[in-house]
C-alpha atoms as a PDB file:
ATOM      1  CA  UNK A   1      -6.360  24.007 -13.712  1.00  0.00           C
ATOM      2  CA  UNK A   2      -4.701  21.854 -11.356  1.00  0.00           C
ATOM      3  CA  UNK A   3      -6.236  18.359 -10.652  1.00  0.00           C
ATOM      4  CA  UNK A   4      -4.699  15.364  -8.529  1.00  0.00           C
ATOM      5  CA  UNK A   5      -6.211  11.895  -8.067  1.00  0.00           C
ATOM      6  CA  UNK A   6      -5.662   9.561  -5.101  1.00  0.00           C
ATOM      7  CA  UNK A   7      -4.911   5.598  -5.572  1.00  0.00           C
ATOM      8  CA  UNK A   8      -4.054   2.966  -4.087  1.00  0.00           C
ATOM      9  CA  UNK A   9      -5.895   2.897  -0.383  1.00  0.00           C
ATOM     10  CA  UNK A  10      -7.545  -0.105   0.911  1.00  0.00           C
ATOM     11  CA  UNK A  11      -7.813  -2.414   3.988  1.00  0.00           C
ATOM     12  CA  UNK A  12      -4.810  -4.106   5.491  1.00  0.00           C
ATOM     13  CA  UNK A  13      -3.780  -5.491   8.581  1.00  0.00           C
ATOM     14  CA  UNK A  14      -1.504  -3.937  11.303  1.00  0.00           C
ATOM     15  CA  UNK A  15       1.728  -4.113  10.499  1.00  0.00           C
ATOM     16  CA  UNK A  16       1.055  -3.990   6.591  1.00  0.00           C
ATOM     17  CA  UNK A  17       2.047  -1.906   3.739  1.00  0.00           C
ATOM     18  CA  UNK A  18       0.504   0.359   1.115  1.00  0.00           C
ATOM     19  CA  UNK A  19       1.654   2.428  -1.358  1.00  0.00           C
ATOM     20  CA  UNK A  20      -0.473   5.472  -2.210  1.00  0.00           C
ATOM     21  CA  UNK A  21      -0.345   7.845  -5.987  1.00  0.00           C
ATOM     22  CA  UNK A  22      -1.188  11.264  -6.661  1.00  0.00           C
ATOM     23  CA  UNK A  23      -1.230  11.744 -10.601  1.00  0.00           C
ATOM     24  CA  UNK A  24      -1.650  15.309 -11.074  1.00  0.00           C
ATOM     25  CA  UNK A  25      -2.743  17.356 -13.704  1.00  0.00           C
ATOM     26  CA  UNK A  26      -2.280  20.623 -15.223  1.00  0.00           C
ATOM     27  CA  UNK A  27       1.077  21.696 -12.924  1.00  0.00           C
ATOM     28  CA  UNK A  28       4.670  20.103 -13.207  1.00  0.00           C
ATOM     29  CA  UNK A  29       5.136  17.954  -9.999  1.00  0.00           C
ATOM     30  CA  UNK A  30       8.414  18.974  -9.899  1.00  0.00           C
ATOM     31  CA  UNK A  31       7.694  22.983  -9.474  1.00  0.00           C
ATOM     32  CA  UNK A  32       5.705  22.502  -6.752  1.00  0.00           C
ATOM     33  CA  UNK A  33       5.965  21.304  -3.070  1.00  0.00           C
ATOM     34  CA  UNK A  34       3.509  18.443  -2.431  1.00  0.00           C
ATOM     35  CA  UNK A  35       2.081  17.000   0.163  1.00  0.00           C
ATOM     36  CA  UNK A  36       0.246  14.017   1.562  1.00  0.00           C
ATOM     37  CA  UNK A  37      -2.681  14.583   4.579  1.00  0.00           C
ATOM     38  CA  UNK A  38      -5.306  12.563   6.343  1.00  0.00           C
ATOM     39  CA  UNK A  39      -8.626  12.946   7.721  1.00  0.00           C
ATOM     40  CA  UNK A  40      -9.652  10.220  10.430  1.00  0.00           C
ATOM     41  CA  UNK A  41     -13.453  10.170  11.148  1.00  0.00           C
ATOM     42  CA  UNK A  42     -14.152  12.787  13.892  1.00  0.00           C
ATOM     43  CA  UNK A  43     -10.685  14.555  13.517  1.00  0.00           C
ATOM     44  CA  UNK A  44      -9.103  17.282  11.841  1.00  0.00           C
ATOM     45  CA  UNK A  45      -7.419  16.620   8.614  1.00  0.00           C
ATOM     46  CA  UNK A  46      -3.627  16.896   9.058  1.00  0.00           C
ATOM     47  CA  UNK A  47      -0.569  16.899   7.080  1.00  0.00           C
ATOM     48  CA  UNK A  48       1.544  13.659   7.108  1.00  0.00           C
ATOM     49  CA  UNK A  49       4.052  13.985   4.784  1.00  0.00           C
ATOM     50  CA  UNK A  50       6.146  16.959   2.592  1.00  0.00           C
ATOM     51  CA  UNK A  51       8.057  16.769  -0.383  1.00  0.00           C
ATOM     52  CA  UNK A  52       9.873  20.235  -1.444  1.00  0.00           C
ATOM     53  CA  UNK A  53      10.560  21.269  -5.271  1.00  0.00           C
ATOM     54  CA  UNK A  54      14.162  20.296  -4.553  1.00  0.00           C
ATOM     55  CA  UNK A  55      13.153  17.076  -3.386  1.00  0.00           C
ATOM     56  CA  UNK A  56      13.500  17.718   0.602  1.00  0.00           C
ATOM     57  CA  UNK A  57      11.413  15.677   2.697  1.00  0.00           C
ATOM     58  CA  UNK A  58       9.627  16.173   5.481  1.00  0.00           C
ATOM     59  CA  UNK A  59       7.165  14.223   7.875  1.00  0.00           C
ATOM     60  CA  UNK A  60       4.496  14.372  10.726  1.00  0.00           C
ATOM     61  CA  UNK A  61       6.504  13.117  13.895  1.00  0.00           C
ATOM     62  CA  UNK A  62       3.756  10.279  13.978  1.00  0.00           C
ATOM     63  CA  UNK A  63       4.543   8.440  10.761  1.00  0.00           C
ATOM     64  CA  UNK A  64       8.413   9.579  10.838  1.00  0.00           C
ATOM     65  CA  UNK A  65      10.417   6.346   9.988  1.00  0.00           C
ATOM     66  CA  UNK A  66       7.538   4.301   8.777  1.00  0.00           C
ATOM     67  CA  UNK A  67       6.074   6.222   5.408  1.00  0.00           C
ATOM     68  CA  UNK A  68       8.439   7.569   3.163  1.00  0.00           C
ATOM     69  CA  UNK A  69       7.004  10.103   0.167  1.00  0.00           C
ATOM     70  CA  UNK A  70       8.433  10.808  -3.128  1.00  0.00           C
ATOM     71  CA  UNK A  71       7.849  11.520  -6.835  1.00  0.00           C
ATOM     72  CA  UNK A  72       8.394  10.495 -10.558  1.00  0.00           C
ATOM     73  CA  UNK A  73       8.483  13.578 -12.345  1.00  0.00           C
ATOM     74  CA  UNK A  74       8.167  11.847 -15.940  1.00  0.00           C
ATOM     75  CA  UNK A  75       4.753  10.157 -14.425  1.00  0.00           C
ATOM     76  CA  UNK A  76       3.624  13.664 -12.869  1.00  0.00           C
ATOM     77  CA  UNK A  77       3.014  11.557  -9.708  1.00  0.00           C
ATOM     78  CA  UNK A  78       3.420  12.113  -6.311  1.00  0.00           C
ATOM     79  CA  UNK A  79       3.511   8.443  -3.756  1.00  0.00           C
ATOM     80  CA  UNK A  80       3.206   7.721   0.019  1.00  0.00           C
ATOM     81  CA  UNK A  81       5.001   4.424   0.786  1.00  0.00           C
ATOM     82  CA  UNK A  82       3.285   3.795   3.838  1.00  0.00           C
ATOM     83  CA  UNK A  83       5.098   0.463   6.360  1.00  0.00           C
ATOM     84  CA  UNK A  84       4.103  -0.824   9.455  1.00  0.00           C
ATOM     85  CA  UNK A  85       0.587   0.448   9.398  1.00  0.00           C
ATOM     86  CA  UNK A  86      -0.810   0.859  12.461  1.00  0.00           C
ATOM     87  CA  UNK A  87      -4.824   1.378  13.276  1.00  0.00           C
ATOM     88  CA  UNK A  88      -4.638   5.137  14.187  1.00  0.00           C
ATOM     89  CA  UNK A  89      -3.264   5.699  10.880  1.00  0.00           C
ATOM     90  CA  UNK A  90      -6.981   4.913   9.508  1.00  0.00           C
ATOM     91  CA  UNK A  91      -8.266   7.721   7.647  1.00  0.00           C
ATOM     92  CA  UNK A  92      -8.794   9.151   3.716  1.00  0.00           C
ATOM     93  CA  UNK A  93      -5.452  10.271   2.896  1.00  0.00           C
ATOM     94  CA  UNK A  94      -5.260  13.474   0.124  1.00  0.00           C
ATOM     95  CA  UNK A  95      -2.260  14.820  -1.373  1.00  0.00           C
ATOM     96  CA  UNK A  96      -2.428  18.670  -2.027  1.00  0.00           C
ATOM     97  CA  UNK A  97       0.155  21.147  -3.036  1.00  0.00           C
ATOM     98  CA  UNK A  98       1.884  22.601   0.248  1.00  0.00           C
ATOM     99  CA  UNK A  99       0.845  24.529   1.523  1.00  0.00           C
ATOM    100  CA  UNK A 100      -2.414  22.813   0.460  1.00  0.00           C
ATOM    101  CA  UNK A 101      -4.774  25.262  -1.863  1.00  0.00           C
ATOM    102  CA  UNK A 102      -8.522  24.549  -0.893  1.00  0.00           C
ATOM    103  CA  UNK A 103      -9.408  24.142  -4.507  1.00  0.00           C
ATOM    104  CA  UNK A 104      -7.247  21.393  -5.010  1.00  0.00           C
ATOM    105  CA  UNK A 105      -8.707  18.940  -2.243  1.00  0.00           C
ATOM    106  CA  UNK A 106     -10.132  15.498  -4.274  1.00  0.00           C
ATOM    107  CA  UNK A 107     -12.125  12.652  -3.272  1.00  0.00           C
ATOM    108  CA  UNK A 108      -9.092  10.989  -1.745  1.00  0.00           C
ATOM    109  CA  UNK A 109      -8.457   7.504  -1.052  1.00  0.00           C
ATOM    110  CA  UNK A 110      -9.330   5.482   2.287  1.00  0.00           C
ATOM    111  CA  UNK A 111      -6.910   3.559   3.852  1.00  0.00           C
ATOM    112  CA  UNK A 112      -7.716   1.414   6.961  1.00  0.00           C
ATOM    113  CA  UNK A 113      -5.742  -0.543   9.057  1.00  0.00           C
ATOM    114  CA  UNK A 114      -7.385  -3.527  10.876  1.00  0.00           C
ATOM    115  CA  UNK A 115      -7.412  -6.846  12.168  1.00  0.00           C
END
């Protein structure tokens, strides 16, 4: 049974920085893809940020040179370095296997960006 818990959200200001965990339980992070996504109130949720089992990366053209994702196998932990926030970037972020499994979806961890 695979479990993953979200850290590490909060409020900061535009132009701020927060780095974001997934600790996940019950699958090696380093057999699976991962993934970070985000829900902003009213919107879809969407997928930010991809991290392949061979340690590709990928990202959502609207955070591309600003958040940077990676992983510490040892720690079984996924992270979303996340730089010059801006306030569209405002939602609950969720990391998720990719492509994300429904059952996998936690509480998440809300990040918002404001003055």
């Amino acid at each position: 049974q695979v479990q993953l818990v979200e850290s590490g959200g909060g409020l900061v200001q535009p132009g701020g920085s927060l780095r974001l965990s997934c600790v996940v339980s019950g699958s090696g992070v380093s057999r699976n893809a991962m993934g970070w996504y985000r829900q902003a109130p009213g919107k879809e949720r969407e997928w930010v940020a991809l991290i392949s089992s061979s340690g590709s990366t990928y990202y959502a053209d609207s955070v591309k040179g600003r958040f940077t994702i990676d992983r510490d196998n040892t720690k079984n932990t996924v992270y979303l370095q996340m730089n010059s926030l801006k306030p569209e970037d405002t939602a609950v972020y969720y990391c998720n296997l990719w492509p994300a499994t429904a059952r996998y979806w936690g509480q998440g961890t809300q990040v918002t960006v404001s003055s």
